[in-house]
C-alpha atoms as a PDB file:
ATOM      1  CA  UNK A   1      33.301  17.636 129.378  1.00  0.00           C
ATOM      2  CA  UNK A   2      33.407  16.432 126.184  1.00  0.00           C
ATOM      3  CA  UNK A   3      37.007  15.933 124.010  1.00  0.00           C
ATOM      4  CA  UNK A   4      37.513  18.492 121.520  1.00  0.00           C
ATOM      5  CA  UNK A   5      38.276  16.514 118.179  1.00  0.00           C
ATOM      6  CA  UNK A   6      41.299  17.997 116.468  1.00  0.00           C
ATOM      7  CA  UNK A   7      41.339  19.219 112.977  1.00  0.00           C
ATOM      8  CA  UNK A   8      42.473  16.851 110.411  1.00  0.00           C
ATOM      9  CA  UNK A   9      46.341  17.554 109.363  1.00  0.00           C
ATOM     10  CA  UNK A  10      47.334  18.771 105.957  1.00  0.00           C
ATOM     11  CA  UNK A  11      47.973  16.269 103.851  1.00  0.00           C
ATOM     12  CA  UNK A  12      51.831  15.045 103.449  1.00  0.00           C
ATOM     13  CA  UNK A  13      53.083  16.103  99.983  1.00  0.00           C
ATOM     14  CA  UNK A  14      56.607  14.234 100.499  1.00  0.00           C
ATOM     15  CA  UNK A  15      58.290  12.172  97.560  1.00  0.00           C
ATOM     16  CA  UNK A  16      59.960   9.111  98.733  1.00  0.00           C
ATOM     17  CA  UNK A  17      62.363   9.406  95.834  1.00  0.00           C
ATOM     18  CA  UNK A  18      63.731  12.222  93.669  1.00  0.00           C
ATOM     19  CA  UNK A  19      64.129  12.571  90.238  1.00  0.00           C
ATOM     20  CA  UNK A  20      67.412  11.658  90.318  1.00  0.00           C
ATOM     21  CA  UNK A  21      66.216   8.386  92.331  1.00  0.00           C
ATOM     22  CA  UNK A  22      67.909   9.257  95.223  1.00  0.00           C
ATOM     23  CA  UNK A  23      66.187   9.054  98.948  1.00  0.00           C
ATOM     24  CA  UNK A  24      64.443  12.330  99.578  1.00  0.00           C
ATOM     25  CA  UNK A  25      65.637  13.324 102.907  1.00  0.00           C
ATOM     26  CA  UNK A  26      62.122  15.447 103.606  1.00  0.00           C
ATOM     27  CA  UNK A  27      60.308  12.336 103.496  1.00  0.00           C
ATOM     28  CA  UNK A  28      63.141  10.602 105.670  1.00  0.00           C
ATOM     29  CA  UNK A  29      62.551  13.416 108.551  1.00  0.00           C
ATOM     30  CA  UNK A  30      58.969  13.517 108.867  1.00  0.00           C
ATOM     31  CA  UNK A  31      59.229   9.535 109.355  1.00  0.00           C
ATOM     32  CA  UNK A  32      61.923   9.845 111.899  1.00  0.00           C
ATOM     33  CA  UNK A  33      59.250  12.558 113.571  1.00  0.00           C
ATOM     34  CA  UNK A  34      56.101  10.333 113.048  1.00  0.00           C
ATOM     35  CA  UNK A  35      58.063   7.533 115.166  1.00  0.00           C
ATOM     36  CA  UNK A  36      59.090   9.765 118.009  1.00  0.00           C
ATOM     37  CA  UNK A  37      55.408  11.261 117.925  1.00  0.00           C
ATOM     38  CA  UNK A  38      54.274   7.505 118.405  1.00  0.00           C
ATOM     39  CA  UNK A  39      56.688   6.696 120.841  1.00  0.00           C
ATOM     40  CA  UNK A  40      56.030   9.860 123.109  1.00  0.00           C
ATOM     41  CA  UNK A  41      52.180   8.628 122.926  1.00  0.00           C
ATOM     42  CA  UNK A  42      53.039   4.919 123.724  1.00  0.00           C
ATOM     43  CA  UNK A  43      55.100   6.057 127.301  1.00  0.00           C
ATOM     44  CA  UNK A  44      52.900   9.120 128.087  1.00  0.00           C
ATOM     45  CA  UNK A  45      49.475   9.332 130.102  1.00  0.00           C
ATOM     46  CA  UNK A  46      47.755   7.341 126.582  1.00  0.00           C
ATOM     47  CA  UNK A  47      48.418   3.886 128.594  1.00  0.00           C
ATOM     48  CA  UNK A  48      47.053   0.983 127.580  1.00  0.00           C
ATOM     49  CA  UNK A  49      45.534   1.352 124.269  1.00  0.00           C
ATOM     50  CA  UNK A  50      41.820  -0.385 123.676  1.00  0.00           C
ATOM     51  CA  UNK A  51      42.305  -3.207 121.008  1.00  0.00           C
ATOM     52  CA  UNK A  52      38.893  -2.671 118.711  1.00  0.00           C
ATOM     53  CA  UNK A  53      38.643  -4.343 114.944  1.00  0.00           C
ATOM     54  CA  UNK A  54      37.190  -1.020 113.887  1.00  0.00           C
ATOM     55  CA  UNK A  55      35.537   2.400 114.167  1.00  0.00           C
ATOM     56  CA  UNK A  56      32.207   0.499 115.571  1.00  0.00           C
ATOM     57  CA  UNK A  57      34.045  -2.140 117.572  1.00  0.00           C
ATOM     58  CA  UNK A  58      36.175   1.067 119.095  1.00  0.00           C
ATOM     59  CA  UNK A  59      33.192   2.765 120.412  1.00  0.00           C
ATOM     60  CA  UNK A  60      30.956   0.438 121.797  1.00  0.00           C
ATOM     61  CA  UNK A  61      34.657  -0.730 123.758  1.00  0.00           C
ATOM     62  CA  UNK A  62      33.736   3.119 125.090  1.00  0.00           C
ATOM     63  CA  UNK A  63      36.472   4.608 122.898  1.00  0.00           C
ATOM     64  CA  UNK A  64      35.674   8.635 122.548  1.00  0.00           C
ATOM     65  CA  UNK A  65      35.494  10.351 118.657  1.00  0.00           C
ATOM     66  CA  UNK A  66      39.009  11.597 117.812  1.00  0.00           C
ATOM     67  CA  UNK A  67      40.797   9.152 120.422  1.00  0.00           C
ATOM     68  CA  UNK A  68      43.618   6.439 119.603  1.00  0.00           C
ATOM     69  CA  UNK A  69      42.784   2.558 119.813  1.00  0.00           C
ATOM     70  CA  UNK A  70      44.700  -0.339 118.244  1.00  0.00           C
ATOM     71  CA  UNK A  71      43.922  -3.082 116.035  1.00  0.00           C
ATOM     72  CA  UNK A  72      46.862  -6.103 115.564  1.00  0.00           C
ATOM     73  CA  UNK A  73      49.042  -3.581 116.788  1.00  0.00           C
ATOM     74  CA  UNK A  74      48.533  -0.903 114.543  1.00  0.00           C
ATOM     75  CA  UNK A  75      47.295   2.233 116.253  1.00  0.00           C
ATOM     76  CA  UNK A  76      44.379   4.179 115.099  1.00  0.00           C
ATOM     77  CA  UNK A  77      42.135   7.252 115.823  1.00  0.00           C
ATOM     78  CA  UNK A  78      38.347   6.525 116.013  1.00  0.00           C
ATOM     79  CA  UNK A  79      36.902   8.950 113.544  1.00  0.00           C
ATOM     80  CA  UNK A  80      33.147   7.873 113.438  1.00  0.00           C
END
């Protein structure tokens, strides 16, 4: 059966500073939840992540549309 890609997410509208050039603590919290999100992945049933240089490299490594891979460490989502 094929994955079901996800829909994209809305697009984060956080300020890293306010006005008053304090840190925003909005933009603070969705970081904090970003790194548990990546974490959870990392330690869950994801395993070993395919290293690919790119979106082309990613699939013909087998990688479905929509799943993760990594490239120098950074993790990605295959999108074409």
């Amino acid at each position: 059966m094929a994955q079901k890609v996800p829909a994209p997410l809305p697009a984060v509208n956080l300020p890293l500073v306010r006005e008053d050039r304090r840190s925003d603590q909005g933009f603070a919290q969705w970081l904090s939840s970003v790194d548990v999100l990546l974490r959870l992945l990392a330690v869950s049933n994801v395993g070993l992540l395919t290293s690919a240089a790119n979106d082309a490299a990613a699939a013909t490594a087998g990688v479905p549309i929509g799943a993760l891979y990594q490239n120098a460490g950074a993790v990605r989502q295959r999108l074409v």
